[in-house]
Structure formats: C-alpha cells, structure tokens
Protein backbone atom coordinates (compact mmCIF):
# COMPACT_ATOMS: atom_id res chain seq x y z
CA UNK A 1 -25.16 -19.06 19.48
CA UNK A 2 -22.70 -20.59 17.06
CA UNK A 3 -20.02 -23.11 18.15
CA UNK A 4 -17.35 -21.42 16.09
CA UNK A 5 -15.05 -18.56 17.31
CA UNK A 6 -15.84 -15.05 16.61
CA UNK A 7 -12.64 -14.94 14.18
CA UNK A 8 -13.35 -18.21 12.48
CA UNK A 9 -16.79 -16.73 11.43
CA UNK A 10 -15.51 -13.81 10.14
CA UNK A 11 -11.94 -14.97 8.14
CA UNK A 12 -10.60 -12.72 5.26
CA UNK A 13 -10.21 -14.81 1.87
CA UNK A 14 -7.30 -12.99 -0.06
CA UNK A 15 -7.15 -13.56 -3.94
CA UNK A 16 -4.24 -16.66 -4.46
CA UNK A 17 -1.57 -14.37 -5.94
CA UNK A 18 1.88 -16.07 -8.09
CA UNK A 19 3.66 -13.60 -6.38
CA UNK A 20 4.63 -14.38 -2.45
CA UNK A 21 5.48 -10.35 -1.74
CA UNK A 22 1.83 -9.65 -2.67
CA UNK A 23 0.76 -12.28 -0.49
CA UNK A 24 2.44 -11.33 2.43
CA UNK A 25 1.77 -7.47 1.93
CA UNK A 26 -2.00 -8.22 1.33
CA UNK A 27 -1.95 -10.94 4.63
CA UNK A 28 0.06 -8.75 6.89
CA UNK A 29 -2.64 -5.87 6.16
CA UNK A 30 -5.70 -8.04 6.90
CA UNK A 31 -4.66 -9.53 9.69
CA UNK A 32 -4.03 -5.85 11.30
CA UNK A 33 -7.86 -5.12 9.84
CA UNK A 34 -8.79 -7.96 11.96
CA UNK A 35 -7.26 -7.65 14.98
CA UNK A 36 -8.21 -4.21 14.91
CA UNK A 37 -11.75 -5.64 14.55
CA UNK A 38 -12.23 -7.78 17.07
CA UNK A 39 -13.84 -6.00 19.86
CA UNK A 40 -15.90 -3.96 17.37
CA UNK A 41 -18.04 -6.61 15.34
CA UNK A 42 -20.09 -4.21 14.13
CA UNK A 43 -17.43 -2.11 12.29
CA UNK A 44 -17.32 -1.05 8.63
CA UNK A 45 -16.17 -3.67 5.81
CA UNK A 46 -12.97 -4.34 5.08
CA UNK A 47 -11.92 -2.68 1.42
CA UNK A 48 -8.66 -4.21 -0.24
CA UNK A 49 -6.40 -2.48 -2.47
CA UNK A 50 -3.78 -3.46 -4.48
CA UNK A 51 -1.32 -2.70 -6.98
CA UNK A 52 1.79 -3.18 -9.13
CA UNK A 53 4.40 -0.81 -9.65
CA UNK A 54 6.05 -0.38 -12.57
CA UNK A 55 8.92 1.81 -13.19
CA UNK A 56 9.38 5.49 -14.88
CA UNK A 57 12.06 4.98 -17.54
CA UNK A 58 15.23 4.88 -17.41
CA UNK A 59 14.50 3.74 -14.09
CA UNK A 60 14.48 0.08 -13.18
CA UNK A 61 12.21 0.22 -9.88
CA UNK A 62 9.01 -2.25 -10.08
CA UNK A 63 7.19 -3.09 -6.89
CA UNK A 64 4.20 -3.93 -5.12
CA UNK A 65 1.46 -2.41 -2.99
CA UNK A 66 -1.35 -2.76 -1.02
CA UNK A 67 -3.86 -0.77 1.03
CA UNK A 68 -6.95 -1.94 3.84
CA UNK A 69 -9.59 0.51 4.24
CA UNK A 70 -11.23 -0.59 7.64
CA UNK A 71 -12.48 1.01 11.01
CA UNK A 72 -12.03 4.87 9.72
CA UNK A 73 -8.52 4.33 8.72
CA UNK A 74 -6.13 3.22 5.83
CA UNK A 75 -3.30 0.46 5.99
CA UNK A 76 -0.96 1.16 3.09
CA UNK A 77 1.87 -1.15 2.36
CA UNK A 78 4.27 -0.43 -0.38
CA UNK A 79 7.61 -3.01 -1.37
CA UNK A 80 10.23 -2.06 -4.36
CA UNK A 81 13.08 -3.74 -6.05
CA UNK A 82 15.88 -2.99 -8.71
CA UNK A 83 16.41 0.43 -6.67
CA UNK A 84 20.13 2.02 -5.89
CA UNK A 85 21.73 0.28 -3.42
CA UNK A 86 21.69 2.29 -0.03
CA UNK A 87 19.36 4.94 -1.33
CA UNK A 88 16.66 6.33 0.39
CA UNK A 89 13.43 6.82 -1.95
CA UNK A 90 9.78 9.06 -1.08
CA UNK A 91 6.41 7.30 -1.80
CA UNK A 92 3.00 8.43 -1.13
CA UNK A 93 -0.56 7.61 -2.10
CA UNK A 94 -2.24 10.28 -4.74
CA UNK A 95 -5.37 10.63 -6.20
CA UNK A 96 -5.54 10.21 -9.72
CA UNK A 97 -3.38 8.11 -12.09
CA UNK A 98 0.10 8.03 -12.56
CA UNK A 99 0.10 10.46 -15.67
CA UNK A 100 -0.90 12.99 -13.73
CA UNK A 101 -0.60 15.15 -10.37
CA UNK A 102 -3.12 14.09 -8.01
CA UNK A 103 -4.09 15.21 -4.03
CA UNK A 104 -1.61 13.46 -1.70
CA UNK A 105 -3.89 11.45 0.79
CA UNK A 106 -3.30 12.58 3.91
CA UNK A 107 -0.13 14.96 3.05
CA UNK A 108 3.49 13.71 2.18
CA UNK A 109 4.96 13.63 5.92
CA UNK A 110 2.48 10.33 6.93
CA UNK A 111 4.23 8.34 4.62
CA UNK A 112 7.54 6.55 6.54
CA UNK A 113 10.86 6.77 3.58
CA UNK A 114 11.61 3.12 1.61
CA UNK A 115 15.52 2.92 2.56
CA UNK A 116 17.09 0.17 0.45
CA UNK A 117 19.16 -2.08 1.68
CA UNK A 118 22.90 -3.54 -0.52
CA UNK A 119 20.02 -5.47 -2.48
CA UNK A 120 18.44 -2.77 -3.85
CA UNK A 121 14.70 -3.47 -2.14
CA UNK A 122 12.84 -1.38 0.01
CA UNK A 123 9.57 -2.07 2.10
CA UNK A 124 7.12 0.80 4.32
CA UNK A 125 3.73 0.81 6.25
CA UNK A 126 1.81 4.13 6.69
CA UNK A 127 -1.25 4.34 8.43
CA UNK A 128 -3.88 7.06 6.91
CA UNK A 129 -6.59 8.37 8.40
CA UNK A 130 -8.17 9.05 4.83
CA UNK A 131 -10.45 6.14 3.86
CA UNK A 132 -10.49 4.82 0.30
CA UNK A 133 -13.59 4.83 -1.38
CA UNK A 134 -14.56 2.67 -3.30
CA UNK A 135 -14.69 3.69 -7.31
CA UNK A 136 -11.92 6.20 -6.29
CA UNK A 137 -8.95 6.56 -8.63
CA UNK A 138 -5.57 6.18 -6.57
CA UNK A 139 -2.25 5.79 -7.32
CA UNK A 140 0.85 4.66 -5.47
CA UNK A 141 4.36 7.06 -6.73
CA UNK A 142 7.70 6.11 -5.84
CA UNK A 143 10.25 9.29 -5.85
CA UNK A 144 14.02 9.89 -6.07
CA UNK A 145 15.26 13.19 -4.88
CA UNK A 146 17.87 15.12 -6.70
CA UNK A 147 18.61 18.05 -4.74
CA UNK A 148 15.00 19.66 -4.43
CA UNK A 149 13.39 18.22 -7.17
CA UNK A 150 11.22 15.28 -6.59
CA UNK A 151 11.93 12.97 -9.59
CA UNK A 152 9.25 9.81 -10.13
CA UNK A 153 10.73 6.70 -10.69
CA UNK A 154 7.89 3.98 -10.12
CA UNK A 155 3.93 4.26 -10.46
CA UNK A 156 0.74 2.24 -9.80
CA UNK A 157 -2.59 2.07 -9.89
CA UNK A 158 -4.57 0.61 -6.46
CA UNK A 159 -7.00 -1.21 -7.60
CA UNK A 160 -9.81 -2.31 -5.44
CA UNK A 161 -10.40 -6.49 -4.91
C-alpha cells in the first residue's frame, strides 16, 4: 500500500506551452479527465489533443484548441481571437483536414456557439460521446454564417500529445 494519495500517483504532466490559453485549455480538460477518474482507477488512458487555429483568408480569426479522450467520452475545448465584435460564430470537430469536408463527430448540434464578446474572443466546451482514436485525422473548423451558407473562417489540425 503506497503512502501517497490515489491522485498524487496518478498526476497528468501537460507539455510546458509559451502560450497561457493553451495551458489553461489543456489543464482545465485534464483536470475534468481526472476527476472524472477517480472512482474508476481502472479506466481507459487519457488521450490529449491539441491544436492551433489559423484563419481562412481574408479572415483574421486564429485560435486554440484542445480535446481529452477519456472514460468513453471526448472533452473538446476550442478559444478564438481577432473575430467581429458581438458575433456569434459555429465550430465543430470533423474528420479529415481542413482542405477538405470531413464527418462531423458527433453531429453539428453537440457543439455549444463561440459568442464574442466587444474584444473580439470567443471560448466553448462540448462534450462528445465519440472517442478519438489515436492515428485519426481531425480537424477543428470555425464558421461564420451569412444567411444559410456556412462560410469557414478558421481551421486546425488536433494533433495528438
């Protein structure tokens, strides 16, 4: 019997990032995998995702995202900047790559609207019940909508860690 805590034995080490967005995305998502874990010692490994988005000219939108692939379900965070002002923008995870239409994981209603704020920046959670595999090829698209069209304005690749 070890002398440690369950959660001391079992800590998440996240990649040191430059960039304290992707920190807190990728933190806020592990410590939900691990909470989420604690009763259940047992459960499947935690998978970590992430990505940078980069924006569709003559859009400015850039972002970040993350996803955690744990316990049968998928945590995906997204965060954008340089966006209209008081705009609301569509977002969902595809498979694929961003030069192409992919399968929407999960179908485009699980995935909450990124509302910006006077700042132009936006942040959402969804919670899939798709699980990431790993090798898969995913990407994270960022939409304006002009009347019915769906127009993209930001794309990444998720990128397992």
């Amino acid at each position: 019997e070890s002398k440690y805590p369950f959660w001391m034995k079992h800590r998440i080490r996240l990649p040191n990032r430059s960039n304290p967005g992707m920190r807190s995305i990728l933190g806020f998502l592990a410590g939900l995998a691990v909470l989420a874990g604690c009763g259940d010692p047992s459960g499947p490994v935690l998978t970590l995702w992430e990505g940078t988005l980069s924006p569709i000219p003559p859009s400015r939108i850039n972002g970040q995202t993350a996803a955690a692939t744990q316990f049968g379900r998928t945590e995906v965070s997204i965060e954008i900047r340089f966006a209209e002002p008081e705009a609301v923008y569509l977002w969902r995870v595809e498979s694929g790559d961003c030069r192409s239409e992919g399968e929407i994981k999960d179908g485009p209603l699980m995935y909450p609207p990124l509302t910006t704020g006077e700042s132009g920046l936006a942040s959402s959670n969804a919670v899939l019940s798709s699980l990431f595999k790993s090798g898969s090829s995913l990407a994270v698209k960022v939409y304006s909508s002009e009347g019915e069209a769906e127009v993209l304005v930001s794309c990444g690749s998720l990128v397992e860690r």
